[in-house]
Protein backbone atom coordinates (compact mmCIF):
# COMPACT_ATOMS: atom_id res chain seq x y z
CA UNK A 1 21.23 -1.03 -5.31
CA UNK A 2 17.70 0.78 -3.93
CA UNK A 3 17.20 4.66 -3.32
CA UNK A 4 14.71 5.16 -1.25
CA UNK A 5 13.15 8.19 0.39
CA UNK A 6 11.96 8.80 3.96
CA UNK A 7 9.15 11.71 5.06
CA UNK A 8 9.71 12.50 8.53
CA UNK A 9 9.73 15.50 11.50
CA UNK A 10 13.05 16.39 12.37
CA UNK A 11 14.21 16.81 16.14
CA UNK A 12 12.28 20.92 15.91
CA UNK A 13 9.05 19.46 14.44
CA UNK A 14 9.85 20.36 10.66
CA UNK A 15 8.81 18.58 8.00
CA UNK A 16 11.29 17.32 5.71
CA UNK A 17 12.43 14.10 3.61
CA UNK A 18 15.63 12.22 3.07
CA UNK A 19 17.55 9.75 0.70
CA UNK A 20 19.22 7.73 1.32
CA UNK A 21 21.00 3.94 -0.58
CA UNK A 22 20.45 0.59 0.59
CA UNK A 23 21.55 0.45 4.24
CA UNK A 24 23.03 3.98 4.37
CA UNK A 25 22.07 6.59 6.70
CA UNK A 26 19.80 9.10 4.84
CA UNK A 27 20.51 12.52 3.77
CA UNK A 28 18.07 15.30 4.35
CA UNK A 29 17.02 17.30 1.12
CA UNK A 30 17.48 21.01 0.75
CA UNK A 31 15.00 23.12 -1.51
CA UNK A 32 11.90 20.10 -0.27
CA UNK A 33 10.44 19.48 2.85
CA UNK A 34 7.55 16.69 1.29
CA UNK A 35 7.71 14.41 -1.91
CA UNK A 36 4.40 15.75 -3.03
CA UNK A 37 7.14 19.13 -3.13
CA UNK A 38 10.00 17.76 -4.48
CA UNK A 39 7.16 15.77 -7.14
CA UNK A 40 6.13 18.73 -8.37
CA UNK A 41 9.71 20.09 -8.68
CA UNK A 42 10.56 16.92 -10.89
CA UNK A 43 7.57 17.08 -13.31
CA UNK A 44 8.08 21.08 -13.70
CA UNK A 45 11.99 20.62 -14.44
CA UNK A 46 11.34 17.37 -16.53
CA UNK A 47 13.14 15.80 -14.75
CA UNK A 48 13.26 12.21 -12.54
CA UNK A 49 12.61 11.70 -9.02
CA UNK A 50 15.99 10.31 -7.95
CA UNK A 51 17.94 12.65 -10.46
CA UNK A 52 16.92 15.48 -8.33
CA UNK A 53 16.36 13.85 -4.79
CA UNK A 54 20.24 13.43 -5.60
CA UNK A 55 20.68 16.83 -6.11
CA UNK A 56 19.41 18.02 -3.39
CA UNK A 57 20.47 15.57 -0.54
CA UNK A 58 22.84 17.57 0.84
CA UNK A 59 21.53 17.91 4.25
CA UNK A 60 22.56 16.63 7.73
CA UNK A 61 22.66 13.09 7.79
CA UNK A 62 19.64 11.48 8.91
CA UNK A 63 18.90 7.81 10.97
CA UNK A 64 15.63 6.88 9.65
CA UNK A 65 15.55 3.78 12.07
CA UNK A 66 16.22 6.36 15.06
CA UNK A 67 13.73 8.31 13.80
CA UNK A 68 10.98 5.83 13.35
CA UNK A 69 11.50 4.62 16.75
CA UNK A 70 10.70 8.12 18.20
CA UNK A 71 7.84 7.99 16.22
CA UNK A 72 8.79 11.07 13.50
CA UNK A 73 8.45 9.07 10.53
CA UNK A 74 5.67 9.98 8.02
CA UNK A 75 3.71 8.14 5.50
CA UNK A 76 5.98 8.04 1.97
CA UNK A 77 3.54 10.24 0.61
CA UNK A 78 0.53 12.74 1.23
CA UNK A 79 -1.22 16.09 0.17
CA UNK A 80 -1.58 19.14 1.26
CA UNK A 81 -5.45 18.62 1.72
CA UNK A 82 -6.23 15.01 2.65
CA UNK A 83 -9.27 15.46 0.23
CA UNK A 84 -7.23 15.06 -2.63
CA UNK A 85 -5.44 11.54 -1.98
CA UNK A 86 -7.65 8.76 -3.36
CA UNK A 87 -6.59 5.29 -1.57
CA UNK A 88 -7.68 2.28 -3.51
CA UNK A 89 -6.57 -0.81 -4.20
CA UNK A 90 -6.50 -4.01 -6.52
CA UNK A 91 -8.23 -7.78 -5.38
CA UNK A 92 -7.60 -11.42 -7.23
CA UNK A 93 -4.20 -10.68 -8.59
CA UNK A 94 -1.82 -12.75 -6.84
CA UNK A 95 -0.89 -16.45 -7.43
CA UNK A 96 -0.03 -17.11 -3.87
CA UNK A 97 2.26 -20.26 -3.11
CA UNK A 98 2.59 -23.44 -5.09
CA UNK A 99 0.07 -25.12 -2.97
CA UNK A 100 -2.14 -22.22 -3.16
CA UNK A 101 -2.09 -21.78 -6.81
CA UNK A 102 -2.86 -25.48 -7.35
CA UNK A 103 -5.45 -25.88 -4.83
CA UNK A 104 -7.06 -22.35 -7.03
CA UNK A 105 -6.13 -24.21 -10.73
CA UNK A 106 -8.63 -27.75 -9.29
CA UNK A 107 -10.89 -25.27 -7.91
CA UNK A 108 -11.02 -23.81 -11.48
CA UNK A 109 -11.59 -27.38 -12.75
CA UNK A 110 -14.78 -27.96 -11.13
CA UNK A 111 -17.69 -26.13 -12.13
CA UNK A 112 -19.49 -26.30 -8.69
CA UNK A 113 -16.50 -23.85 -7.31
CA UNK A 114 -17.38 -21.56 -9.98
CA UNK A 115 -17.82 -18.40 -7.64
CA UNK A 116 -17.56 -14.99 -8.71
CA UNK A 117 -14.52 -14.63 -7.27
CA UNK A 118 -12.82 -17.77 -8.94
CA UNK A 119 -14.37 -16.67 -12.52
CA UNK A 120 -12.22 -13.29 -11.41
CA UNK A 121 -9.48 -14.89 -10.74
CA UNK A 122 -9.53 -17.08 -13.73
CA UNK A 123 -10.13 -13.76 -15.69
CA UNK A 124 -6.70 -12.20 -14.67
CA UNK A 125 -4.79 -15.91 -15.56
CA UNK A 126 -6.44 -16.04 -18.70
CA UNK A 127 -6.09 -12.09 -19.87
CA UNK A 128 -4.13 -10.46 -16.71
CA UNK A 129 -0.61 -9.39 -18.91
CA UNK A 130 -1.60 -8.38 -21.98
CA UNK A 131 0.96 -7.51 -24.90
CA UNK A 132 2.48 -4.17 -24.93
CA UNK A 133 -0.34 -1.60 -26.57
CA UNK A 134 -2.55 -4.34 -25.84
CA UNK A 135 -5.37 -3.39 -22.87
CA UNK A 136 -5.70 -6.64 -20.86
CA UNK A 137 -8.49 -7.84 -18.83
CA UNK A 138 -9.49 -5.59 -16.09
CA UNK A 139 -9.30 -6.53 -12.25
CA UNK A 140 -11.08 -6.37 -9.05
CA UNK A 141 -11.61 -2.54 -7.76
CA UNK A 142 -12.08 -1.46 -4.37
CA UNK A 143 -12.01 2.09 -2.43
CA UNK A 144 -10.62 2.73 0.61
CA UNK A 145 -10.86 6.47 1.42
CA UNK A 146 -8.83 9.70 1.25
CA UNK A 147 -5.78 10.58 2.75
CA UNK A 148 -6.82 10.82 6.09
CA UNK A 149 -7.41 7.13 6.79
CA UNK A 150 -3.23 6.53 6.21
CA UNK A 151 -1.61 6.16 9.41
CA UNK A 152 2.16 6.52 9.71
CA UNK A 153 4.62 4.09 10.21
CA UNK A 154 4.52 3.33 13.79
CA UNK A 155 1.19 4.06 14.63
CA UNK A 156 -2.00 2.71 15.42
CA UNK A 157 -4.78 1.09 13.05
CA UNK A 158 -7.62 2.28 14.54
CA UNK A 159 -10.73 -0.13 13.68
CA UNK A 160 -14.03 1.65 13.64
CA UNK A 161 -16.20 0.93 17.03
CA UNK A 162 -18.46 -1.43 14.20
CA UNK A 163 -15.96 -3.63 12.82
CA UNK A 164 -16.04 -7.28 13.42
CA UNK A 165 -12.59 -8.10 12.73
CA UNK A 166 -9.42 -6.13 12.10
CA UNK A 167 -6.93 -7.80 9.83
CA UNK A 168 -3.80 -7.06 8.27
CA UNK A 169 -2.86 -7.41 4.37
CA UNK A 170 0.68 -7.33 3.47
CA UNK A 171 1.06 -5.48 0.30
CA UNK A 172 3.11 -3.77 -2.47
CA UNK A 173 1.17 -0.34 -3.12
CA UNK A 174 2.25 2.45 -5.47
CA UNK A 175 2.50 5.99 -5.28
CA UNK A 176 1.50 8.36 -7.70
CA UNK A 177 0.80 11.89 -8.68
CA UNK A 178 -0.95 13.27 -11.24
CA UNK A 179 0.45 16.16 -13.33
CA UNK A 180 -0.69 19.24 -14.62
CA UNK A 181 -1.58 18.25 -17.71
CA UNK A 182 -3.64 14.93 -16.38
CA UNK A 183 -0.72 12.78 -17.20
CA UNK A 184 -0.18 10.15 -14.19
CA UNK A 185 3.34 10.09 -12.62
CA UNK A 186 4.41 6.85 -10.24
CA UNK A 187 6.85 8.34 -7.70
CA UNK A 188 7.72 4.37 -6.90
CA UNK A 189 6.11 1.59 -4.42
CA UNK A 190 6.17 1.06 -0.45
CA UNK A 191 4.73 -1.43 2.24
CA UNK A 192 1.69 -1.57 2.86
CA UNK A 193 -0.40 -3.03 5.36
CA UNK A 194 -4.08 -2.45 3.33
CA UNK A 195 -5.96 -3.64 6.34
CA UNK A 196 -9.46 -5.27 6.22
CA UNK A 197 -12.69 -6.44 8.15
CA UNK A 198 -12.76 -9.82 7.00
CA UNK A 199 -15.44 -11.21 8.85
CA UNK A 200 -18.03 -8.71 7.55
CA UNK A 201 -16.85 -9.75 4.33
CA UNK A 202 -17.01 -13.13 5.11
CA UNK A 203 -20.81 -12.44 5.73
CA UNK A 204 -21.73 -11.93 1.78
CA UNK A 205 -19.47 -10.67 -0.70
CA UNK A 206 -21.48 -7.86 -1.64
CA UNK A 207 -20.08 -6.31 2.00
CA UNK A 208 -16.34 -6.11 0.29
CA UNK A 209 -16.95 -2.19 -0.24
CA UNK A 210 -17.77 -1.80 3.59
CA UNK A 211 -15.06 -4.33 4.35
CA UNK A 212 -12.39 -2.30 2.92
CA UNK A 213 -13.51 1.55 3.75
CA UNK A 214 -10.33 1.18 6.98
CA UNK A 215 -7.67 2.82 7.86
CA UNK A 216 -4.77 1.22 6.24
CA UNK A 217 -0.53 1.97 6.38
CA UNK A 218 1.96 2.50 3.74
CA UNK A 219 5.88 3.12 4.53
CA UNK A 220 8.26 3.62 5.98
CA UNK A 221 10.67 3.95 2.76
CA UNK A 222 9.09 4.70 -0.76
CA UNK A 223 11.35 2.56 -3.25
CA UNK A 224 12.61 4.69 -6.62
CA UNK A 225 12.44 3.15 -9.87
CA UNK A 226 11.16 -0.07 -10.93
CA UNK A 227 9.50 -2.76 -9.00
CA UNK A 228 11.82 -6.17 -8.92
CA UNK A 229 9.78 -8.86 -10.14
CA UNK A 230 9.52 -11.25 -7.76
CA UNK A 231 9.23 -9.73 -4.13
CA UNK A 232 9.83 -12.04 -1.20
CA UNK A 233 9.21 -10.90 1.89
CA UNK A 234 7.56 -11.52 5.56
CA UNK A 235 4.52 -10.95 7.55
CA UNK A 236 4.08 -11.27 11.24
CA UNK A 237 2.08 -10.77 14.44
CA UNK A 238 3.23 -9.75 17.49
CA UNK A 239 0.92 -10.11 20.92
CA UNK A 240 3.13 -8.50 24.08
CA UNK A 241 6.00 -8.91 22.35
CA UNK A 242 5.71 -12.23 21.01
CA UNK A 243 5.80 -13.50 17.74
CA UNK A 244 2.41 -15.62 17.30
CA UNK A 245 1.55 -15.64 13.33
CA UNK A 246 4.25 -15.51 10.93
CA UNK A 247 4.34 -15.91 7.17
CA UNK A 248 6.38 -15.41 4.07
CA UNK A 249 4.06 -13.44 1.13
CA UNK A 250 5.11 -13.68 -2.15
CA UNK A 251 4.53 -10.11 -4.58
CA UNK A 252 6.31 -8.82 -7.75
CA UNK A 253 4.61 -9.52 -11.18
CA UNK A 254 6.18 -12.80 -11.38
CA UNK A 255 3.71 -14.02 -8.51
CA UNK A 256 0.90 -12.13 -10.20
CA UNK A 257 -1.64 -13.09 -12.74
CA UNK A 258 -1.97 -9.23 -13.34
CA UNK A 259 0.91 -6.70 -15.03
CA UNK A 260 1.19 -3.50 -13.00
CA UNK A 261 0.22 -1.48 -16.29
CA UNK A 262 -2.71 -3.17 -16.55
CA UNK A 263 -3.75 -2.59 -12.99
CA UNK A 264 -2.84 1.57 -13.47
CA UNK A 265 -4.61 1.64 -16.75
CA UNK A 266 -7.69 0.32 -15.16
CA UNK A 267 -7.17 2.77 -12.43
CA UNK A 268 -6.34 5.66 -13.86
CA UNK A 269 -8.62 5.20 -16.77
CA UNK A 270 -10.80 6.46 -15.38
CA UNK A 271 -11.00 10.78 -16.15
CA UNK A 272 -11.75 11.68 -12.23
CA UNK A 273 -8.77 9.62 -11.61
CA UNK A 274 -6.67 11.80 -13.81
CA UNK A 275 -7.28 15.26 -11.54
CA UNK A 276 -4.25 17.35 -11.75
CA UNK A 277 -2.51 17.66 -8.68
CA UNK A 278 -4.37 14.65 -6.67
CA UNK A 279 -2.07 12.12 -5.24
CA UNK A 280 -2.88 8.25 -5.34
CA UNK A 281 -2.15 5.28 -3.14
CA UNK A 282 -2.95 2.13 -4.80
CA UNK A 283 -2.42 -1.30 -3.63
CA UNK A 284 -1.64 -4.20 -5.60
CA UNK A 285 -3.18 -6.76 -3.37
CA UNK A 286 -1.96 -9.94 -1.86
CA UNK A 287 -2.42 -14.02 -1.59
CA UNK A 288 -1.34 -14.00 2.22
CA UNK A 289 -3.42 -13.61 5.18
CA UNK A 290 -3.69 -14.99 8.53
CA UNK A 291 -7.49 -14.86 8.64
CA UNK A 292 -7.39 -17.33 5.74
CA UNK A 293 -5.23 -19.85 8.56
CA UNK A 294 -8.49 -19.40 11.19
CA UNK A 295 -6.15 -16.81 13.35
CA UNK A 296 -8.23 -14.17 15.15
CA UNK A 297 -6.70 -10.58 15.93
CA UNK A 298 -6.83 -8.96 19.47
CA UNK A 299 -6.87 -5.00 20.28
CA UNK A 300 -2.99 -4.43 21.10
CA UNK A 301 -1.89 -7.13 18.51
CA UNK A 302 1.11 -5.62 16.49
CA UNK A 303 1.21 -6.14 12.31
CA UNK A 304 4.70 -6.48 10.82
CA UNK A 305 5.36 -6.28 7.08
CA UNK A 306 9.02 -6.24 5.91
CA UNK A 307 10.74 -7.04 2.71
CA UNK A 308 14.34 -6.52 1.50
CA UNK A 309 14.07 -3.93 -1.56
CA UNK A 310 11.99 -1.64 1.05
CA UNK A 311 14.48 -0.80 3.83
CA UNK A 312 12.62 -0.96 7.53
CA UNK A 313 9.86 -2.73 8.04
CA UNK A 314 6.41 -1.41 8.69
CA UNK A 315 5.14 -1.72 12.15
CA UNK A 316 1.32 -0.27 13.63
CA UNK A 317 -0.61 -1.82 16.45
CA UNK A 318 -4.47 -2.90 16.22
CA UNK A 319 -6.85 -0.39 18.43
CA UNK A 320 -10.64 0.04 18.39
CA UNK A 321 -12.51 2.98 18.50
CA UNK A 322 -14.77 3.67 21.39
CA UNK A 323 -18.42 3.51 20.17
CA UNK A 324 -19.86 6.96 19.05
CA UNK A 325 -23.14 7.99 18.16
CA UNK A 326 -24.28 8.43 14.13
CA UNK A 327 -26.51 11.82 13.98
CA UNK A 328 -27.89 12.28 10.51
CA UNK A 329 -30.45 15.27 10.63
CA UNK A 330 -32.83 17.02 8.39
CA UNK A 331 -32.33 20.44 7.55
């Protein structure tokens, strides 16, 4: 059984969100037209996010496939001022496939592969799920941007006019806000396509922070409660309607040499991370790519990331921005 929630535009413009179970049409909430709202409502009435998404569905039913066709669904979750999202995410955490994982475990064997990012890697296998109480090794960080690089379900990724590749990571991210009091509240997990320039990475790894500052995708459904441990879902391509990369990706701590606590303590350890009323998109990473098969993107190539616990898949189309001028002036 999932819950999940939908933020969307209704047929007048209006903002609003619905519930809705497993393959159920949704129901539209009265008393909360965003779940940064109906958040707020839950921490202020102690209570939890489904317990009162619950009691308030009692809307007009709603067809969240319908309405992500006509292009009216929103991102799971935003703010009020895009200022005060913080999109990050999490590198080196997945195990990847059998083959994967053993090719990694010989590479581990042989001190001449000892890169930076194997000794990482390593790190989280050797000290990634620590005991309960226990603080366990801490992973890979990266920064995306606020909330205004999240595009909505549907739409387009729009690579910067600079970027030498555009490619899609399938991920599990979660959504959180943080309370009054600085106490850190997960409002539950989506899709997420995090969305990279792999080449410039490629380059030198010291370009992974320019690399990753993209626009990136989470949605269409935010999941409630916990995350099932072993995720199995799908990624895909599509060039004019045609299915030309596909791959199954593997998530879910049981395909992860990290523990999502560990990865949120290491976030949100962090006291600027902790700012009461910010909301926080984090992404968990991933072992499956099609850059790492030698496939290129195109402008007009279409990313698909779907897997069972999360409803409808998420969809958005590879663009790049026209080249613009950079002013910087003294004053």
């Amino acid at each position: 059984m999932a819950w999940r929630l939908t933020q969307y535009l209704d047929t007048q413009g209006n903002r609003a969100v619905a519930l809705r179970q497993d393959t159920a049409p949704g129901r539209r909430l009265i008393g909360a037209t965003t779940t940064y709202e109906l958040a707020q409502q839950a921490i202020k009435a102690g209570s939890d996010l489904l317990s009162l998404a619950r009691a308030l569905a009692t809307g007009e039913e709603m067809d969240v496939a319908a309405a992500l066709a006509e292009g009216r669904v929103l991102a799971p979750l935003d703010h009020p001022d895009d200022a005060h999202m913080l999109v990050a995410g999490t590198g080196l955490t997945h195990l990847g496939s059998a083959e994967g994982r053993d090719k990694m475990h010989r590479d581990i064997a042989d001190p001449a592969k000892q890169t930076d990012s194997m000794r990482m890697f390593r790190m989280g296998l050797e000290g990634g799920k620590p005991a309960p109480g226990q603080v366990g090794v801490q992973p890979e960080w990266f920064y995306k941007g606020d909330g205004s690089i999240v595009a909505r379900p549907g739409s387009d990724l729009v690579s910067p006019f600079f970027a030498l590749d555009g490619g899609e990571e399938p991920e599990i991210a979660g959504l959180y806000v943080v309370g009054p009091d600085g106490t850190v509240f997960r409002l539950g997990y989506a899709l997420g396509n995090e969305f990279s320039d792999h080449v410039t990475e490629r380059q030198n790894y010291l370009y992974l922070a320019h690399s990753k500052l993209r626009v990136c995708a989470i949605g269409p459904e935010l999941l409630l409660g916990d995350l099932p441990a072993d995720i199995r879902g799908t990624t895909r391509i599509l060039r004019e309607g045609q299915i030309i990369w596909e791959k199954p990706f593997l998530s879910g701590e049981a395909n992860m040499s990290h523990s999502l606590s560990n990865l949120e303590y290491h976030h949100f350890k962090y006291d600027g991370f902790r700012r009461p009323g910010d909301t926080h998109v984090h992404y968990f990473g991933t072992a499956t790519l099609s850059f790492s098969d030698g496939f290129t993107t195109r402008k007009g190539d279409v990313f698909e990331v779907e897997a069972g616990p999360f409803g409808l898949p998420l969809r958005n189309r590879l663009v790049q921005a026209p080249t613009k001028p950079v002013v910087v002036k003294g004053l």
